[in-house]
Structures are given as C-alpha cells and as structure tokens.
Protein backbone atom coordinates (compact mmCIF):
# COMPACT_ATOMS: atom_id res chain seq x y z
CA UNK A 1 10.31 -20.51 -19.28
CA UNK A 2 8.33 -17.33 -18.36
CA UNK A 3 7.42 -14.14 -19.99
CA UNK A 4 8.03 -10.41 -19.89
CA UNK A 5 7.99 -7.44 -21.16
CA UNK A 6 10.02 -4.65 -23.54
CA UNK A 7 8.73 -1.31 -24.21
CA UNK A 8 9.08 1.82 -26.72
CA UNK A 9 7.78 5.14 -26.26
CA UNK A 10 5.08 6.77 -28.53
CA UNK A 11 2.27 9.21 -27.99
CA UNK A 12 -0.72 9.06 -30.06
CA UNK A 13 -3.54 11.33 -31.49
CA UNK A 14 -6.97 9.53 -30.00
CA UNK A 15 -8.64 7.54 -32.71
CA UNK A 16 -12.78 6.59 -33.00
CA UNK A 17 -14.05 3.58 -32.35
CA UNK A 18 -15.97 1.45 -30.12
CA UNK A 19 -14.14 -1.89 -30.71
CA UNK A 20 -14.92 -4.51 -27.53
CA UNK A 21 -13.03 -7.89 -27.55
CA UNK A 22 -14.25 -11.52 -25.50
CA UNK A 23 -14.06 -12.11 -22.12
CA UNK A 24 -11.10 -14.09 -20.86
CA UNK A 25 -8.05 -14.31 -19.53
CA UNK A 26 -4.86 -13.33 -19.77
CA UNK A 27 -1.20 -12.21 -18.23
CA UNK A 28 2.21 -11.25 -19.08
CA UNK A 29 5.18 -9.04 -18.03
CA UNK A 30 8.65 -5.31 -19.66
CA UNK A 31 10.93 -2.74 -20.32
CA UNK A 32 11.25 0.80 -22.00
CA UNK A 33 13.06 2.35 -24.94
CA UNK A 34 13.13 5.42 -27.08
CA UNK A 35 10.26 8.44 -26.97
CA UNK A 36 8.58 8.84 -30.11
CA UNK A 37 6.84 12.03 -31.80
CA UNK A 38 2.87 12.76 -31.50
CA UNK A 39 1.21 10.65 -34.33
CA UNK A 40 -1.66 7.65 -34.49
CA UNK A 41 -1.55 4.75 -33.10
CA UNK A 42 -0.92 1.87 -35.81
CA UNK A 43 -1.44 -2.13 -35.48
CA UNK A 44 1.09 -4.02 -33.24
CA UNK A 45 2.31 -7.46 -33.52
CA UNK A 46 0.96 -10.78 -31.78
CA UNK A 47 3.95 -10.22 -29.26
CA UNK A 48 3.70 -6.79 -28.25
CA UNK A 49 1.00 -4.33 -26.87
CA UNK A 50 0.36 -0.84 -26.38
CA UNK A 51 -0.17 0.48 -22.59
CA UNK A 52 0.71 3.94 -20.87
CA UNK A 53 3.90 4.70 -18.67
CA UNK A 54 2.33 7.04 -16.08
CA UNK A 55 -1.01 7.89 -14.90
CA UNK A 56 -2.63 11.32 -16.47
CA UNK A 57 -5.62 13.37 -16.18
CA UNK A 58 -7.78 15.89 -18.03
CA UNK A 59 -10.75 17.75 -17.73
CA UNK A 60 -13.72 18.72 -19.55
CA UNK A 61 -16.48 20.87 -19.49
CA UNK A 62 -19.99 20.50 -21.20
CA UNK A 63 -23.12 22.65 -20.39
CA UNK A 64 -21.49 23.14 -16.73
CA UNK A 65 -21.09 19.53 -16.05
CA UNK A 66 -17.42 18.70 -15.73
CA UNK A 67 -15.84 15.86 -16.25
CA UNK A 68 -12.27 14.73 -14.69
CA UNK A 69 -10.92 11.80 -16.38
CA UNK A 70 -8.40 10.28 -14.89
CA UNK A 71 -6.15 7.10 -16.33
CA UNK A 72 -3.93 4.39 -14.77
CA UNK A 73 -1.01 1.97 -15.70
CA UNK A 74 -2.71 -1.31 -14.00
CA UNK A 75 -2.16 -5.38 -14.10
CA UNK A 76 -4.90 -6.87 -12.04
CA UNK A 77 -8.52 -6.42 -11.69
CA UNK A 78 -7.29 -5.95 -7.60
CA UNK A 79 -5.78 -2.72 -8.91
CA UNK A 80 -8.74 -1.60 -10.48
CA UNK A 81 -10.74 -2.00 -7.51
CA UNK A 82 -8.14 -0.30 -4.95
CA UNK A 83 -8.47 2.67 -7.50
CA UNK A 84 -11.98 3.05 -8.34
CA UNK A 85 -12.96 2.45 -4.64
CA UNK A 86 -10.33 5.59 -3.98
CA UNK A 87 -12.03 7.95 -6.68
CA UNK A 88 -15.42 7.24 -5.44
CA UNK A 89 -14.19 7.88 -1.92
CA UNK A 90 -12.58 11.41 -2.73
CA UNK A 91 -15.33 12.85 -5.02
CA UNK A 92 -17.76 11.45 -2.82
CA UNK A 93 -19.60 14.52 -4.12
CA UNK A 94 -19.64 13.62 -7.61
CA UNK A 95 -22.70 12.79 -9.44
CA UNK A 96 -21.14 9.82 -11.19
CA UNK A 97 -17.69 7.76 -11.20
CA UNK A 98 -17.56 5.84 -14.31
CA UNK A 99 -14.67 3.83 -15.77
CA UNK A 100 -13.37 0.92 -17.86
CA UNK A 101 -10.47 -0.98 -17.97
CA UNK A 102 -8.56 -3.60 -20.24
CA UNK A 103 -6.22 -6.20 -18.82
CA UNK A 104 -4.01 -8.61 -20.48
CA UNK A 105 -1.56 -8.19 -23.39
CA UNK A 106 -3.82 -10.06 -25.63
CA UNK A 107 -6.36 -7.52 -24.89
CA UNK A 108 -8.94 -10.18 -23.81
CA UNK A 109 -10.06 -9.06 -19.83
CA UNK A 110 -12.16 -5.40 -19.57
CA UNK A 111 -15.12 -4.19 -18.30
CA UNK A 112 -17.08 -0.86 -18.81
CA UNK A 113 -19.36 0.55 -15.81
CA UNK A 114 -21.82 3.17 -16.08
CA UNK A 115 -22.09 4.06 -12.36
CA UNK A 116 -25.72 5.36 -12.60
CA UNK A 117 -25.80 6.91 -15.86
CA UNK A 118 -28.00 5.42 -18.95
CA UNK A 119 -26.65 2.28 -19.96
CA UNK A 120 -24.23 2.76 -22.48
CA UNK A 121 -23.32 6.22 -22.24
CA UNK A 122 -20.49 5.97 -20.21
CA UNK A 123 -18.57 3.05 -19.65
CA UNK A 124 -19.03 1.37 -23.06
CA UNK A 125 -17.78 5.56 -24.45
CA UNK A 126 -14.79 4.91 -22.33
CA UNK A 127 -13.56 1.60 -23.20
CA UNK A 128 -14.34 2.65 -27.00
CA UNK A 129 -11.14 4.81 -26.22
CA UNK A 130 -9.16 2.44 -25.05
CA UNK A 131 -9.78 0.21 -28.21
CA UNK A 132 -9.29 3.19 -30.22
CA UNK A 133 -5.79 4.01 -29.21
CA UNK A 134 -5.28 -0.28 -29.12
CA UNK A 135 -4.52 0.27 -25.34
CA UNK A 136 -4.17 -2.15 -22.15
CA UNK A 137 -3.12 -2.69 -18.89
CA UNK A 138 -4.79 0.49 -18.47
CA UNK A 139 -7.93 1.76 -16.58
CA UNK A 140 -9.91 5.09 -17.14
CA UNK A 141 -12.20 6.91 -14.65
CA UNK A 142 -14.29 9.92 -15.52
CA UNK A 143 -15.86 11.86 -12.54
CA UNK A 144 -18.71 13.95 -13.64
CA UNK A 145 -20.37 16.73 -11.23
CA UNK A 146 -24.23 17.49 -12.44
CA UNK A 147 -24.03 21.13 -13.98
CA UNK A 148 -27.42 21.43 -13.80
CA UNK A 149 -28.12 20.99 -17.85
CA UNK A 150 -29.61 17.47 -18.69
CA UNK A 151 -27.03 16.55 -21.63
CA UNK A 152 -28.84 13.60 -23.34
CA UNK A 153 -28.33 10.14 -24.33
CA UNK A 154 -25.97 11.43 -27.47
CA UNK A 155 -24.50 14.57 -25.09
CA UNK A 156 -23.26 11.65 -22.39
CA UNK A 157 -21.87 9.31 -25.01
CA UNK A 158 -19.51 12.09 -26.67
CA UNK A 159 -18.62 14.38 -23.19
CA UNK A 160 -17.48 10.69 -21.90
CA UNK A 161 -15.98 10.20 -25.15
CA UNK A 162 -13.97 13.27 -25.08
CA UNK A 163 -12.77 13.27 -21.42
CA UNK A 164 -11.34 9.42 -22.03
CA UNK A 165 -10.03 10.76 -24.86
CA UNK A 166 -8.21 13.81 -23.43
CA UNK A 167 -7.06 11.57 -20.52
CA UNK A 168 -5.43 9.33 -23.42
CA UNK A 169 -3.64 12.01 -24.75
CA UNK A 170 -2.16 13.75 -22.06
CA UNK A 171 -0.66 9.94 -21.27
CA UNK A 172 2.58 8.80 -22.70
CA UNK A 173 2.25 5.46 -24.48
CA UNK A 174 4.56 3.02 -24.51
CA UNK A 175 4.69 -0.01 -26.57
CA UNK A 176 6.07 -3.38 -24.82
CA UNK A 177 6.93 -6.66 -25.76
CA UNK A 178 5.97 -9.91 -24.91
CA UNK A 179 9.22 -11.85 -23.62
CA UNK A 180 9.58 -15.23 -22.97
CA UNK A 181 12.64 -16.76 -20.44
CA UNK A 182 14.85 -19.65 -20.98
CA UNK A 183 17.16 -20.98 -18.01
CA UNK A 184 20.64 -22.97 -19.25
CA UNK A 185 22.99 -24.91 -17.29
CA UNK A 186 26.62 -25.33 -18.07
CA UNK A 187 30.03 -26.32 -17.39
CA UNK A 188 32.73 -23.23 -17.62
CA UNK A 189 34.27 -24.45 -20.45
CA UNK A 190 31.38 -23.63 -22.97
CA UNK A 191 31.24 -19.90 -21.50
CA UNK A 192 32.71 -18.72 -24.84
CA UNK A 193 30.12 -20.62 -26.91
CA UNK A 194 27.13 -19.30 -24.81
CA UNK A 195 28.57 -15.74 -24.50
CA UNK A 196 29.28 -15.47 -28.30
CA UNK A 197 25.61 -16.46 -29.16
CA UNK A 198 23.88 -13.88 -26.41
CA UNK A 199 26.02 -11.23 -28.03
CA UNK A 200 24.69 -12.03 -31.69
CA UNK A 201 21.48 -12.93 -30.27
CA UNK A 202 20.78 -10.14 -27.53
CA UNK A 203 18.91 -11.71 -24.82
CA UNK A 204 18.35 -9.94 -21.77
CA UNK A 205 20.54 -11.48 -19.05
CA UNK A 206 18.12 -11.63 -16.12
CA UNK A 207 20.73 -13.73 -13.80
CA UNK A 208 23.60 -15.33 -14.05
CA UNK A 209 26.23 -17.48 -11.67
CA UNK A 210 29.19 -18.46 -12.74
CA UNK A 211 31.32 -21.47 -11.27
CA UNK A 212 32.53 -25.27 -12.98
CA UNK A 213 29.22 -25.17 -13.12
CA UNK A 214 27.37 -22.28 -14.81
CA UNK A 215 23.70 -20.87 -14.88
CA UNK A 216 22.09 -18.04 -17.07
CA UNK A 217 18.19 -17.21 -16.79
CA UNK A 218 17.61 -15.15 -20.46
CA UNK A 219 14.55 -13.40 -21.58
CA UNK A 220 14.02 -12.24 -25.32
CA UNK A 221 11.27 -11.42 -27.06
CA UNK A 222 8.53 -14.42 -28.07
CA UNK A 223 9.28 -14.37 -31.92
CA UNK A 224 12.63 -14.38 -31.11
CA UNK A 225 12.98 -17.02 -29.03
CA UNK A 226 13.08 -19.94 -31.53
CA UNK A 227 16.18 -18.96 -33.26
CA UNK A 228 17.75 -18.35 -29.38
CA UNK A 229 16.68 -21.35 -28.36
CA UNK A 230 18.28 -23.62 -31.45
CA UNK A 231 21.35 -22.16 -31.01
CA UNK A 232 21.75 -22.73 -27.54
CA UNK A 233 20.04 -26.63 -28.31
CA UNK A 234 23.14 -27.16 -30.63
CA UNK A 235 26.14 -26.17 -28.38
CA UNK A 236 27.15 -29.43 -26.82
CA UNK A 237 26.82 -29.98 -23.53
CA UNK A 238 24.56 -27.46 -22.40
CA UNK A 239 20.96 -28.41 -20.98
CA UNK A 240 18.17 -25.92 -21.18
CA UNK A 241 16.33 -26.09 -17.65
C-alpha cells in the first residue's frame, strides 16, 4: 500500500503571516478536479494539502528596485536546486536571487535563503507567503535589480513580501489529496462482489488484470481507506496483497 494524490482547483486572495513549521521529512503523491472562484484560503484536512498547478510570475517595483518573483510546482529539494541554480544563471545581473520553498504534504521540509540581503528580509518574507496561503510542494524566487534607493530593513521585508505575494496570486491553487493504495487478488468468480463495492466505494482503479485469477491495484483517499478496506476484508476469498 502506497500513497497519492487528488486535487481541486481554487485560487486564493494572499493572506499575512509568517508561520514556519519543524524540520523533517516528508513525501506523498494526485489528481485534479473542479476550478473554484477567487476567495481565501481556509484550513485543510490531515489528508489533503494545498499546492499550485503551474508555475507563475509577477513583478514589482519599489523606489526603482524591481523585483521578479517567480513560483514553481516542485517535489524534491533536487528540483529546487536545478531551478534556483537556473535563475541565478539567467539574471546573472541581478543584485540578489532569493527564495524559499516547502516540501512535503505535511508541510514539514522548507528553507528560506536570503542570498546576500540582511538576514531576514528576504527569505524568511517569502516563506511567510507560502504559510500564509497554507501552500507546498512549491518554491518561490524573487530576483531583485538594485534601483539605486537603499530600501531598509522594513522596505526589504514588505517589497519581498509583496512580490511572493503577487507571484501567489497570479498561480492557480489546487488542493490534493493524500491517497493511499491497496492491491487484491482474486478468483473470477468474486468479480461481481469486488466490482459492486468499487462502484459504492469509488476507488481509483490504478490497474487491473483479469483472468481465473484476478488482480486490482486501488487508490482512495487516506480517510477513506478504512471503510474500503473492511469491505473488501469481508468478501470471502479475496486476499489483500
């Protein structure tokens, strides 16, 4: 038994806040449904997350420095790296190329880096955005070219702030769920059994092979799972791989 993930589209208004989690690990897989209207982004449950579909971008401008902020659908810190290491390489020219990141459907793997500016005023601004809109699986880099205007400890925090959040915003969010996988074995003659209970139930059917002896890998999501799997536990004959 494995996971993956479902999904549902929504697109939030950014919120405030500088929430930052523990370090550790995590990992997880899904699939998209319906597009929702513009609105905030509310709580979601232990077996679903909040990440974005597509990468965006958006800039800002602040006493002639500008700031593009760019953000990513990632997966692995590997990602992260391939992508940060290709934004410093084209604005080689830029002053600064900051970012943060969060990993994990349990929201538990992110860093923030400052790239050069004060400590604090970039990254950490950043990743305050991602907690804000409850996001992960996603990574943010702002690009800022020197206008020429010092902007100040409080003038970096909110310009950083602002292009994360305008990056955010021009993204389409997506909510997806935390599936888990089940594999059965079993002989032809229970096909109507097992059928009748994925069509009440509504598992995903991620393979299937059909003989005298039959196999079906399902996926459904995690709080759904306990009431698939007891149903499929009580049909005689059938073993759960």
């Amino acid at each position: 038994m494995g996971e993956s993930h479902q999904s549902k589209v929504t697109t939030p208004l950014p919120r405030e806040g500088l929430g930052v989690g523990s370090v550790g690990s995590a990992g997880s897989v899904g699939s998209v449904g319906s597009v929702g209207s513009a609105g905030s982004v509310g709580s979601v449950g232990s077996d679903c997350y909040l990440t974005i579909l597509s990468p965006s971008s958006a800039q800002y401008t602040e006493k002639r420095s500008k700031f593009l902020a760019f953000a990513f659908p990632v997966s692995t810190v590997e990602e992260v790296k391939e992508l940060v290491e290709a934004h410093a390489k084209k604005y080689y020219d830029a002053r600064h190329v900051c970012y943060a990141y969060m990993l994990g459907h349990e929201r538990l793997v992110f860093r923030a880096n400052d790239n050069g500016e004060p400590s604090g005023t970039a990254g950490k601004p950043i990743l305050g955005q991602i907690n804000s809109n409850e996001l992960t699986d996603v990574l943010i880099i702002v690009v800022r070219y020197f206008g020429g205007v010092k902007l100040g400890t409080s003038g970096l925090i909110q310009a950083y702030k602002t292009a994360a959040a305008e990056a955010i915003a021009a993204a389409t969010i997506i909510e997806k769920t935390v599936d888990e996988r089940i594999i059965v074995a079993f002989e032809y003659t229970l096909m109507n059994q097992v059928m009748r209970i994925v069509k009440e139930e509504e598992p995903a059917i991620l393979s299937q092979e059909f003989d005298n002896d039959c196999q079906m890998t399902l996926a459904i999501r995690a709080s759904l799972m306990p009431r698939l799997r007891d149903r499929l536990e009580k049909v005689d004959g059938l073993r759960i791989l």
